[in-house]
PDB file of N, CA and C in Angstrom:
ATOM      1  N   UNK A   1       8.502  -8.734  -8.394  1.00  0.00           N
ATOM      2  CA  UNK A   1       7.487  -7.757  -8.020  1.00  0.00           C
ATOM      3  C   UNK A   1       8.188  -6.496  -7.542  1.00  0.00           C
ATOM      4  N   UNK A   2       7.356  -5.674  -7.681  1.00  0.00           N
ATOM      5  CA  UNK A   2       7.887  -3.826  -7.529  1.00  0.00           C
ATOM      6  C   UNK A   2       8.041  -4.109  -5.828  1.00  0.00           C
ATOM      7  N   UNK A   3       9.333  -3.919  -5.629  1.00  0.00           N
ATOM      8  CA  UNK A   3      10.158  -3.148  -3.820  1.00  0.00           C
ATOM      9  C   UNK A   3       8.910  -2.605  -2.939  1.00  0.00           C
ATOM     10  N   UNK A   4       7.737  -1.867  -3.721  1.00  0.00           N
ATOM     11  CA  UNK A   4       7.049  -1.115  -2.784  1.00  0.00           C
ATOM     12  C   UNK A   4       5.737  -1.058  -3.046  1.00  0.00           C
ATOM     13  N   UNK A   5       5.356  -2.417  -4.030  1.00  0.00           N
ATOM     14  CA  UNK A   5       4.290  -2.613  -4.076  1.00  0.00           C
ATOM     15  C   UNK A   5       3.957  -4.148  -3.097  1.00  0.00           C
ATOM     16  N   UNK A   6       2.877  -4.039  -1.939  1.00  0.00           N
ATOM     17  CA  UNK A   6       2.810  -5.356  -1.438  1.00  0.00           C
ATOM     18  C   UNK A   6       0.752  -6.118  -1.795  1.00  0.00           C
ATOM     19  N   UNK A   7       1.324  -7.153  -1.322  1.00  0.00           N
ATOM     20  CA  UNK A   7       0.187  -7.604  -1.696  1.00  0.00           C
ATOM     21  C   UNK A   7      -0.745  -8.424  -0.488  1.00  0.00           C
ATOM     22  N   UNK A   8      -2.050  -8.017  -0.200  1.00  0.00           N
ATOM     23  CA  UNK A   8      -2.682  -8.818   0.880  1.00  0.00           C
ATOM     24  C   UNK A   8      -3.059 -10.187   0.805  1.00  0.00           C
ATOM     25  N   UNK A   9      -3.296 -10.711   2.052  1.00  0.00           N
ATOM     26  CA  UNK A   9      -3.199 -12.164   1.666  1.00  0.00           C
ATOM     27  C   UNK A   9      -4.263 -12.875   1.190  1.00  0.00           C
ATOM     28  N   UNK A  10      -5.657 -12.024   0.989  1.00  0.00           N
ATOM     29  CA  UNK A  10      -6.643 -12.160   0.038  1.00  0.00           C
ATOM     30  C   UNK A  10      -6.215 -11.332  -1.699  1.00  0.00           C
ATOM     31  N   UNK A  11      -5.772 -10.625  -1.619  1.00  0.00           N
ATOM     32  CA  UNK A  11      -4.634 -10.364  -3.393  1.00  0.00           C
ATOM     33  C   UNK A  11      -4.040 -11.896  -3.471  1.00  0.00           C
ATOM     34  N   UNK A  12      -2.911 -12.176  -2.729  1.00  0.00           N
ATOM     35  CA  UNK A  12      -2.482 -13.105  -3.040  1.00  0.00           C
ATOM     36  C   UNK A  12      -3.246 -14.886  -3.558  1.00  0.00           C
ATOM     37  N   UNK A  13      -4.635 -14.480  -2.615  1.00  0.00           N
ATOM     38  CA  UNK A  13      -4.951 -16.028  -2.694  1.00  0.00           C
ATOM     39  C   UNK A  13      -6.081 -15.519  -4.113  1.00  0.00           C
ATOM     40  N   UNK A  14      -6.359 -14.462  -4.573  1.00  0.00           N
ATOM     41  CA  UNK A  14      -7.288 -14.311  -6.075  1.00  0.00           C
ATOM     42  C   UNK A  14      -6.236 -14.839  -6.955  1.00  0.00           C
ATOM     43  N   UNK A  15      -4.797 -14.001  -6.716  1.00  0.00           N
ATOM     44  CA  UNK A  15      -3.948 -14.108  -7.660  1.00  0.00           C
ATOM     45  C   UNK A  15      -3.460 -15.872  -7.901  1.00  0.00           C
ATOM     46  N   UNK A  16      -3.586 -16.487  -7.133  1.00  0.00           N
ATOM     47  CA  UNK A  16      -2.902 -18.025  -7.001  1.00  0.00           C
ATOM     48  C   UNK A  16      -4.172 -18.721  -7.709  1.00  0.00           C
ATOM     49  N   UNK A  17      -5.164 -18.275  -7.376  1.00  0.00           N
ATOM     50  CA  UNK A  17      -6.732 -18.621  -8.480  1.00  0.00           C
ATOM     51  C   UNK A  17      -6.676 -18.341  -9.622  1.00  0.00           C
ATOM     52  N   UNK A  18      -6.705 -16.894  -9.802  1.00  0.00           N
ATOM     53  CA  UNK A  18      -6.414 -16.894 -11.789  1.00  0.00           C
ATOM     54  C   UNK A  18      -5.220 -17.618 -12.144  1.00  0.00           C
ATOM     55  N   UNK A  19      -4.473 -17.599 -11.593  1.00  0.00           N
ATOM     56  CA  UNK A  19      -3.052 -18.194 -12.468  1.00  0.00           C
ATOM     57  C   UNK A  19      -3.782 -19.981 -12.333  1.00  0.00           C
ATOM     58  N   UNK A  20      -4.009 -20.294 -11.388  1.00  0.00           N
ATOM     59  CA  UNK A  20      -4.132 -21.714 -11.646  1.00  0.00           C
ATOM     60  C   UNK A  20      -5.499 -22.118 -12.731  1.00  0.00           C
ATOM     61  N   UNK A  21      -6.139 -21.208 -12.745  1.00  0.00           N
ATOM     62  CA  UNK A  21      -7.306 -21.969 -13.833  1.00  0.00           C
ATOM     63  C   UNK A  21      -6.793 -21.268 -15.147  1.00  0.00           C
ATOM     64  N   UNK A  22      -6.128 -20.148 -15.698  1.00  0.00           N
ATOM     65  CA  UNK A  22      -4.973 -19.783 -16.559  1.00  0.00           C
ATOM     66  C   UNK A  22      -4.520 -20.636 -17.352  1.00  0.00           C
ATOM     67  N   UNK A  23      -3.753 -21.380 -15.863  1.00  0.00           N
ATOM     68  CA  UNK A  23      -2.953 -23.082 -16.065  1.00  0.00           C
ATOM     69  C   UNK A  23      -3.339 -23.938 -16.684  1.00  0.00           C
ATOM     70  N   UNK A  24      -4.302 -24.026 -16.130  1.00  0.00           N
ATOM     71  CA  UNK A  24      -5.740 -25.274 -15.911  1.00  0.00           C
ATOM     72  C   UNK A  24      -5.974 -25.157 -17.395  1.00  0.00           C
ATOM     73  N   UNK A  25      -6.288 -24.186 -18.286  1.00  0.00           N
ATOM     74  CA  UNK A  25      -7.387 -23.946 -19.247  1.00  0.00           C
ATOM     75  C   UNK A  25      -6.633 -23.422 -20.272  1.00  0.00           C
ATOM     76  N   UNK A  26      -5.877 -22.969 -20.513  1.00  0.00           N
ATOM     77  CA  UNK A  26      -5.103 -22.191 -21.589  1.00  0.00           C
ATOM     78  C   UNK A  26      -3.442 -22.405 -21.539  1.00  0.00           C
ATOM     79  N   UNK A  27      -2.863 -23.324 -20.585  1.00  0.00           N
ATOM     80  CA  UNK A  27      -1.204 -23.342 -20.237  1.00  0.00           C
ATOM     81  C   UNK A  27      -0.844 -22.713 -19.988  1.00  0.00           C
ATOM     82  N   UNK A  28       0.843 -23.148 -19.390  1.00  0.00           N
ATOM     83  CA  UNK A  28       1.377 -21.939 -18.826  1.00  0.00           C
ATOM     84  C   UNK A  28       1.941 -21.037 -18.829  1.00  0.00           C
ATOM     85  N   UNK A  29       2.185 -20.494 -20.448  1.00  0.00           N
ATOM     86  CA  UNK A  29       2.407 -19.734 -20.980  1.00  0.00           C
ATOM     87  C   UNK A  29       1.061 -18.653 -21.164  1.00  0.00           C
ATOM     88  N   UNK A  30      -0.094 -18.756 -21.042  1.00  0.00           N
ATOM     89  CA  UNK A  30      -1.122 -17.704 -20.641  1.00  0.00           C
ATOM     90  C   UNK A  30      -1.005 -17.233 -19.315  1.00  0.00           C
ATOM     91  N   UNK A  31      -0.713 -17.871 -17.988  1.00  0.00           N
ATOM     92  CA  UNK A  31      -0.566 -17.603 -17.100  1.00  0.00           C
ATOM     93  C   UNK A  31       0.515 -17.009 -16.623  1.00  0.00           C
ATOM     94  N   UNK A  32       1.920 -17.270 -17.198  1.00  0.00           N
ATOM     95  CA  UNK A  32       3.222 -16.548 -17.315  1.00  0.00           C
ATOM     96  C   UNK A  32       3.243 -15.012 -17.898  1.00  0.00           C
ATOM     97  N   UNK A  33       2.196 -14.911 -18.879  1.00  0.00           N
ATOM     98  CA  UNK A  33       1.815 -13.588 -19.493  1.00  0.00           C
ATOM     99  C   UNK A  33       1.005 -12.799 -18.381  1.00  0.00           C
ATOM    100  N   UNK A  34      -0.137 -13.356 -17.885  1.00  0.00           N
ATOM    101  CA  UNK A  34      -0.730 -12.986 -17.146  1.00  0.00           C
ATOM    102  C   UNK A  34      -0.165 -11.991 -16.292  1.00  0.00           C
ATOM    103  N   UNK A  35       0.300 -12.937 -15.443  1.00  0.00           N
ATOM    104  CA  UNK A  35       1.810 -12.675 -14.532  1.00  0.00           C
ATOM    105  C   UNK A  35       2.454 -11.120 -14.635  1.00  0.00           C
ATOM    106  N   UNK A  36       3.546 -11.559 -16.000  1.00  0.00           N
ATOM    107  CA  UNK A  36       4.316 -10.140 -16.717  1.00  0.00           C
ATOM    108  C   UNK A  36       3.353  -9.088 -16.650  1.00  0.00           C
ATOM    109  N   UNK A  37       2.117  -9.056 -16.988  1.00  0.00           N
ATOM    110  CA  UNK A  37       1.444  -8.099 -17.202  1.00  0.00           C
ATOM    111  C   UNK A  37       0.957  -6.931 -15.997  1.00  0.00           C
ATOM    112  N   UNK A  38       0.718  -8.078 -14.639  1.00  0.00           N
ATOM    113  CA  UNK A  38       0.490  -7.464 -13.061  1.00  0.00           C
ATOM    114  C   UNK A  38       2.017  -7.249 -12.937  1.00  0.00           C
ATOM    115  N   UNK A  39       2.718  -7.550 -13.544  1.00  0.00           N
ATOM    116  CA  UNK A  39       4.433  -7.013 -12.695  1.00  0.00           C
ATOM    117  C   UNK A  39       4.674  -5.411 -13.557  1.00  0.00           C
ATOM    118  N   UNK A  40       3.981  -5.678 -14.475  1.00  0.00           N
ATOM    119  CA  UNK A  40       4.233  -4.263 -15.628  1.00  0.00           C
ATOM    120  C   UNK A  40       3.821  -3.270 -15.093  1.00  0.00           C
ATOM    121  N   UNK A  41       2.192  -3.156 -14.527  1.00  0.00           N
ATOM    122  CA  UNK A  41       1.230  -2.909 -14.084  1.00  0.00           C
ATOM    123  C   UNK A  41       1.892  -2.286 -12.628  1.00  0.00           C
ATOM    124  N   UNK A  42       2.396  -2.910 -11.688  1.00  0.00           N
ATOM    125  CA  UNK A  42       2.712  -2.446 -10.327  1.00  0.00           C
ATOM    126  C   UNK A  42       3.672  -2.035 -10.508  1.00  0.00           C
ATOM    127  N   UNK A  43       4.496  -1.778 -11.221  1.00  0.00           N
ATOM    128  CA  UNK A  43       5.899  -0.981 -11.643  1.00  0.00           C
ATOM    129  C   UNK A  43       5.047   0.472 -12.170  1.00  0.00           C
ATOM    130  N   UNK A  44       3.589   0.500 -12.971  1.00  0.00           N
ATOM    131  CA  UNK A  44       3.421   1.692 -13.417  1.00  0.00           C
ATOM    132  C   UNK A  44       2.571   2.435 -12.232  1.00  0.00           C
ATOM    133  N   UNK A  45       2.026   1.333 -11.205  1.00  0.00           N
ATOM    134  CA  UNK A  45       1.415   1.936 -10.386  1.00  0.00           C
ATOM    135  C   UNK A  45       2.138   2.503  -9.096  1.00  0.00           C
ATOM    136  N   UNK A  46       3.718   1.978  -9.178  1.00  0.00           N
ATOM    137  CA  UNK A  46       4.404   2.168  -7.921  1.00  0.00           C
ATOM    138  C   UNK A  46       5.130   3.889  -8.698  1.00  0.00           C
ATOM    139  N   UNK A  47       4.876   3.903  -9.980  1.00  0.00           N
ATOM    140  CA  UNK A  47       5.759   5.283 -10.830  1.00  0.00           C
ATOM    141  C   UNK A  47       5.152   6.353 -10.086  1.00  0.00           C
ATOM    142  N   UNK A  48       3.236   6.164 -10.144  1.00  0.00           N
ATOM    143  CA  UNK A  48       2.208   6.810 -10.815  1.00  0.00           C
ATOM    144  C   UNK A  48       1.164   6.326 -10.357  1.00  0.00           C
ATOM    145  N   UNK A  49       1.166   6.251  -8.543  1.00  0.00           N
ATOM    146  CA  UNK A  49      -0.042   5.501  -7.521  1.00  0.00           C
ATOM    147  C   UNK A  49      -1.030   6.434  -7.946  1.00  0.00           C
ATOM    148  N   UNK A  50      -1.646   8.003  -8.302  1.00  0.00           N
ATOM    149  CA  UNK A  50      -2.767   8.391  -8.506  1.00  0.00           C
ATOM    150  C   UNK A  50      -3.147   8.549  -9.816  1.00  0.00           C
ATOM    151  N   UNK A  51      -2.298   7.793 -10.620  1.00  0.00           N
ATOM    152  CA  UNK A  51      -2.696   8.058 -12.224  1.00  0.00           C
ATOM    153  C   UNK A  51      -4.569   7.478 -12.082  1.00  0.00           C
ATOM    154  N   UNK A  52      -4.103   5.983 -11.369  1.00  0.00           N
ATOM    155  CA  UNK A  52      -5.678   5.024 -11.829  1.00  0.00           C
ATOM    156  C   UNK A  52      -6.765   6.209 -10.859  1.00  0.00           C
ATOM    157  N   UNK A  53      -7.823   5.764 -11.117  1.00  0.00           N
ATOM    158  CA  UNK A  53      -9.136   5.953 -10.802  1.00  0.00           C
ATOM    159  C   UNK A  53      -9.161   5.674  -9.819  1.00  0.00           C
ATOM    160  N   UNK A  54     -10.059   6.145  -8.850  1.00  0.00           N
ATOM    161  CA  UNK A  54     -10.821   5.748  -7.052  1.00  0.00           C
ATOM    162  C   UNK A  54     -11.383   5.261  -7.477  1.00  0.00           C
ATOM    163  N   UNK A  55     -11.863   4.584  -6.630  1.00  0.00           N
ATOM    164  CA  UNK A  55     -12.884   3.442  -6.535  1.00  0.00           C
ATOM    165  C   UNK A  55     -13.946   3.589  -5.542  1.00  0.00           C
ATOM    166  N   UNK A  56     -14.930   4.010  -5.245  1.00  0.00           N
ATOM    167  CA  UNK A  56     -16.321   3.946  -4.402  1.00  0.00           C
ATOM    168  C   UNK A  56     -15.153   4.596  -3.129  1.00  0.00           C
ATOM    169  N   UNK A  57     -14.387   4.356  -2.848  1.00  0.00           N
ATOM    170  CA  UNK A  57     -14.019   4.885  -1.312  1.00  0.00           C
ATOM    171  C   UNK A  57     -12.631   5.911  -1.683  1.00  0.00           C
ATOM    172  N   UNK A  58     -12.317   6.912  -1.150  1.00  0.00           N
ATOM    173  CA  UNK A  58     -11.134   7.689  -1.151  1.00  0.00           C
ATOM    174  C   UNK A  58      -9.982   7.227  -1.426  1.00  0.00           C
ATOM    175  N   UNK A  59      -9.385   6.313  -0.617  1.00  0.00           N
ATOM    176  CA  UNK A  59      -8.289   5.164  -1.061  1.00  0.00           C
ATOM    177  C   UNK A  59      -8.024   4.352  -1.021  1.00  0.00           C
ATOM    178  N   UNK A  60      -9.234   3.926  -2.001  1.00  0.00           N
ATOM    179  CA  UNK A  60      -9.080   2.499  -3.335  1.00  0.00           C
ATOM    180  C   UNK A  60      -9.305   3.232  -4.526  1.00  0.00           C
ATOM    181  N   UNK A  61      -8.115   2.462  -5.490  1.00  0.00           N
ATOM    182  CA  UNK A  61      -8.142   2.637  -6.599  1.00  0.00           C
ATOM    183  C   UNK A  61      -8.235   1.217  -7.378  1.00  0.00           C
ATOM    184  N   UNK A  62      -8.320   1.549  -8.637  1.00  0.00           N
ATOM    185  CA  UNK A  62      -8.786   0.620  -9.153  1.00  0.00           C
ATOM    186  C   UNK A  62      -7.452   1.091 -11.020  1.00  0.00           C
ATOM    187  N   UNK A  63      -7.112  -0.793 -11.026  1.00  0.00           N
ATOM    188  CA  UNK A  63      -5.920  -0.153 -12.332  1.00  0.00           C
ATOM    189  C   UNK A  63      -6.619  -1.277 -13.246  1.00  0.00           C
ATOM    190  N   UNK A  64      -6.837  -1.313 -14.372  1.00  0.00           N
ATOM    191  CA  UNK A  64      -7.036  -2.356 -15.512  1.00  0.00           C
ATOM    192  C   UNK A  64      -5.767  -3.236 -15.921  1.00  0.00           C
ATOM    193  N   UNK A  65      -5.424  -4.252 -15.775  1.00  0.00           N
ATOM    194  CA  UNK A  65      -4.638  -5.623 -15.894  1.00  0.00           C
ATOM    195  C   UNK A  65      -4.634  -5.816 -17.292  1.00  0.00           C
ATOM    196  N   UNK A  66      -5.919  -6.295 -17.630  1.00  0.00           N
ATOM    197  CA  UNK A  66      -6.338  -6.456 -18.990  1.00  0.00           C
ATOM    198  C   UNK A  66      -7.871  -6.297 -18.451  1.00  0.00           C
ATOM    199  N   UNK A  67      -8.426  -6.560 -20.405  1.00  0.00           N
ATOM    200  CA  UNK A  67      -9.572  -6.372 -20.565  1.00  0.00           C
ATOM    201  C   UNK A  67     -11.034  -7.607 -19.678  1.00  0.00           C
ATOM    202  N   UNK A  68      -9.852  -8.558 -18.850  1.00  0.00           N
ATOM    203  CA  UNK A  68     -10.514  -9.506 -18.400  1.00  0.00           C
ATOM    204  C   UNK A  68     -10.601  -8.945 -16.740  1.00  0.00           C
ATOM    205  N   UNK A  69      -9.017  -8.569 -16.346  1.00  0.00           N
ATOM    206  CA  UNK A  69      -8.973  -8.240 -15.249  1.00  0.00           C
ATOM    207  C   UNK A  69      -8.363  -7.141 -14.414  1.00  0.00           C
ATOM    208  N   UNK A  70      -9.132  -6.627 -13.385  1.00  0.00           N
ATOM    209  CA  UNK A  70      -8.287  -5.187 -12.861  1.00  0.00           C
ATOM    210  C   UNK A  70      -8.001  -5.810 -11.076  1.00  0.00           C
ATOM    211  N   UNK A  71      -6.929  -4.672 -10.954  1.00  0.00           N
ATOM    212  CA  UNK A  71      -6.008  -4.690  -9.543  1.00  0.00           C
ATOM    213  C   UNK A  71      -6.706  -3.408  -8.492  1.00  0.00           C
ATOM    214  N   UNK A  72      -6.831  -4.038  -7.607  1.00  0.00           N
ATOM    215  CA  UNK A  72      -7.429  -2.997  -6.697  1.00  0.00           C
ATOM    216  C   UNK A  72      -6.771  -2.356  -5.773  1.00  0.00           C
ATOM    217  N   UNK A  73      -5.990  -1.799  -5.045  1.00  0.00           N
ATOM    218  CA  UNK A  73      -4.926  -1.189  -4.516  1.00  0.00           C
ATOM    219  C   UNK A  73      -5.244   0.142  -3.567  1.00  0.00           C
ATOM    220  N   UNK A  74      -4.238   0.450  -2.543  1.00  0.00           N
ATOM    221  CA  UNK A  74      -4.174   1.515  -1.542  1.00  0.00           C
ATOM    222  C   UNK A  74      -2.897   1.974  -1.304  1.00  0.00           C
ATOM    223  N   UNK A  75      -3.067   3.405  -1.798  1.00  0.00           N
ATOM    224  CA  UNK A  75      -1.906   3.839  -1.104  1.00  0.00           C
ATOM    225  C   UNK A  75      -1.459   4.251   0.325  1.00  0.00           C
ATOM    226  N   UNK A  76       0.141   3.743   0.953  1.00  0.00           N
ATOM    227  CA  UNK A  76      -0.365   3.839   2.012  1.00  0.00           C
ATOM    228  C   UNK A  76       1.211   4.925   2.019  1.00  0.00           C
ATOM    229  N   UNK A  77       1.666   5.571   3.110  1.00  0.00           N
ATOM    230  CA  UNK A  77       2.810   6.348   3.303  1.00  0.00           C
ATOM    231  C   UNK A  77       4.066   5.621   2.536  1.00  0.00           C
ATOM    232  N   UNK A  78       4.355   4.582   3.199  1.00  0.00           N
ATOM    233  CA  UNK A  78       5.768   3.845   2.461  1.00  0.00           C
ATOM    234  C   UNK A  78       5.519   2.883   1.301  1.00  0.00           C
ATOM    235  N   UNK A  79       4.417   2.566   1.327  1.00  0.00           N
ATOM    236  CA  UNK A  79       3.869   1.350   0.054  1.00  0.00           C
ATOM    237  C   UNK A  79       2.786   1.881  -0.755  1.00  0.00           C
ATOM    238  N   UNK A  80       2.431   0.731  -1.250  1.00  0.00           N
ATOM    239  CA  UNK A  80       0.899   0.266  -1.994  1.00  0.00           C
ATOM    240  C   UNK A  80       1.010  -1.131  -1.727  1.00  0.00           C
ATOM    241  N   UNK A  81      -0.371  -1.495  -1.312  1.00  0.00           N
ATOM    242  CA  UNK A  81      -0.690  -2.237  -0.946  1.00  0.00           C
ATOM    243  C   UNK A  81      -2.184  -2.998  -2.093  1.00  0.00           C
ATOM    244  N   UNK A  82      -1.391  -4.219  -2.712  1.00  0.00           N
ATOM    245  CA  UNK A  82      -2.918  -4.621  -3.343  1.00  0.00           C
ATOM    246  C   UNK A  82      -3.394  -5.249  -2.425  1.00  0.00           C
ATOM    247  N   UNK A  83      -4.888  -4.866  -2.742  1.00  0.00           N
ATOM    248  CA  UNK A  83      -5.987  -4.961  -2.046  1.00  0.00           C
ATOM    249  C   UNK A  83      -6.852  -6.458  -2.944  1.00  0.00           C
ATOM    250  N   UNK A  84      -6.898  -6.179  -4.328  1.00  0.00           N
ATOM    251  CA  UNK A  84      -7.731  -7.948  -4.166  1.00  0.00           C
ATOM    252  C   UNK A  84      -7.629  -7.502  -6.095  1.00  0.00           C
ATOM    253  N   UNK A  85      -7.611  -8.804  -6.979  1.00  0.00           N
ATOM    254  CA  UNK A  85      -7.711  -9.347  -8.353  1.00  0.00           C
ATOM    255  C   UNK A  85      -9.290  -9.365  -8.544  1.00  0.00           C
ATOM    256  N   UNK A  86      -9.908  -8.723  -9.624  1.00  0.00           N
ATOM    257  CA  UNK A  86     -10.907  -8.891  -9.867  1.00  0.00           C
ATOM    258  C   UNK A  86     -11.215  -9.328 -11.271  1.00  0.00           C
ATOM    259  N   UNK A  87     -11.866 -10.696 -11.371  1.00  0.00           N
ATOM    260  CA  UNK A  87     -12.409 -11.164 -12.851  1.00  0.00           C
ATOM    261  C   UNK A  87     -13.250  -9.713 -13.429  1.00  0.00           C
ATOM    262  N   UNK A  88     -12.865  -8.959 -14.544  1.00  0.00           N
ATOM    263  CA  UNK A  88     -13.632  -7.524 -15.102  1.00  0.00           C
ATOM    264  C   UNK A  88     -15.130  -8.439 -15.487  1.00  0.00           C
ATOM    265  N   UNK A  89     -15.527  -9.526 -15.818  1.00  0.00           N
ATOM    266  CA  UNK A  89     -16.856 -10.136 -16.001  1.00  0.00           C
ATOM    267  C   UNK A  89     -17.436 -10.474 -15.095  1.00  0.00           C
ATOM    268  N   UNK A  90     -17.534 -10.484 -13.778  1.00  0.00           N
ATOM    269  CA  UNK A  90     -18.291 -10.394 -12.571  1.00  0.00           C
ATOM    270  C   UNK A  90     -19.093  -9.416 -12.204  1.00  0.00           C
ATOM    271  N   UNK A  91     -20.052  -9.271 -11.622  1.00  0.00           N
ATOM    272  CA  UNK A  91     -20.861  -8.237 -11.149  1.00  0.00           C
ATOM    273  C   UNK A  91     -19.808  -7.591 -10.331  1.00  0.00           C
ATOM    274  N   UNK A  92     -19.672  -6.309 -10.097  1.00  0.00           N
ATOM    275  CA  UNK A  92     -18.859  -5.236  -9.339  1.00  0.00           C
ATOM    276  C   UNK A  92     -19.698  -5.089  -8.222  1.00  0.00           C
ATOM    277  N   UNK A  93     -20.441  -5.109  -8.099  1.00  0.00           N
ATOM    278  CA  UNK A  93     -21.218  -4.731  -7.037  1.00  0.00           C
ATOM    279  C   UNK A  93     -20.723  -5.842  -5.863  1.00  0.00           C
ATOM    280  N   UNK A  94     -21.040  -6.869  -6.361  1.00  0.00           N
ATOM    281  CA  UNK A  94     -20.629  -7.672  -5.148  1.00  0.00           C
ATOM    282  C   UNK A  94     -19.013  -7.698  -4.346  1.00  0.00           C
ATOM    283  N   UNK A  95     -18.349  -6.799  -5.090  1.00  0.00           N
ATOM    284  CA  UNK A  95     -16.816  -6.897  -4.522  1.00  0.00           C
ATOM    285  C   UNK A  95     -16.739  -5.927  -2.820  1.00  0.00           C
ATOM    286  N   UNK A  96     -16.148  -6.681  -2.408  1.00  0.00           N
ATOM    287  CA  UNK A  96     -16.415  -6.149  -0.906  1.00  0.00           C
ATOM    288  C   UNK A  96     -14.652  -5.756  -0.445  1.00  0.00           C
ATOM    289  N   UNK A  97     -14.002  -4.647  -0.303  1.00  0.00           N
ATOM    290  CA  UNK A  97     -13.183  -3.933  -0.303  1.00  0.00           C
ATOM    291  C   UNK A  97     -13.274  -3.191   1.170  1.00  0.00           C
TER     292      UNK A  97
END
């Protein structure tokens, strides 16, 4: 993982959820991809923290993972900080940030 990207311990416990039903449902080679893809992802967001989009509040942003799932994130002085994994097929509304 990116030096200066960190992750909260609700990020962490979405992220330990998708990877395990990933696991669960497709092996672990979907979930290993998965993976690569949020490490790709926080390397472009640690380049290029205001490239993504805000999100409903000033600072949250919001980055697309894939077409299933996006990373929610804050920039803070010395970091970024993810903020929480979101299934993209869920109602948005209910995400509480």
């Amino acid at each position: 993982m990116n030096p200066f990207v960190t992750i909260s311990t609700r990020a962490d416990e979405d992220l330990d959820s998708i990877l395990a039903y990933l696991e669960a449902s497709f092996g672990v080679l979907a979930a290993a991809n998965c993976l690569d893809e949020i490490e790709k992802l926080c390397w472009d967001v640690a380049a290029f923290p205001f490239a993504f989009p805000a999100y409903n509040r000033k600072k949250v942003r919001k980055a697309v993972v894939n077409k299933h799932l996006s990373m929610f994130y804050q920039v803070r002085k010395d970091t970024i900080e993810v903020l929480s994994f979101w299934d993209n097929r869920r109602d948005i509304e209910s995400l509480d940030l």
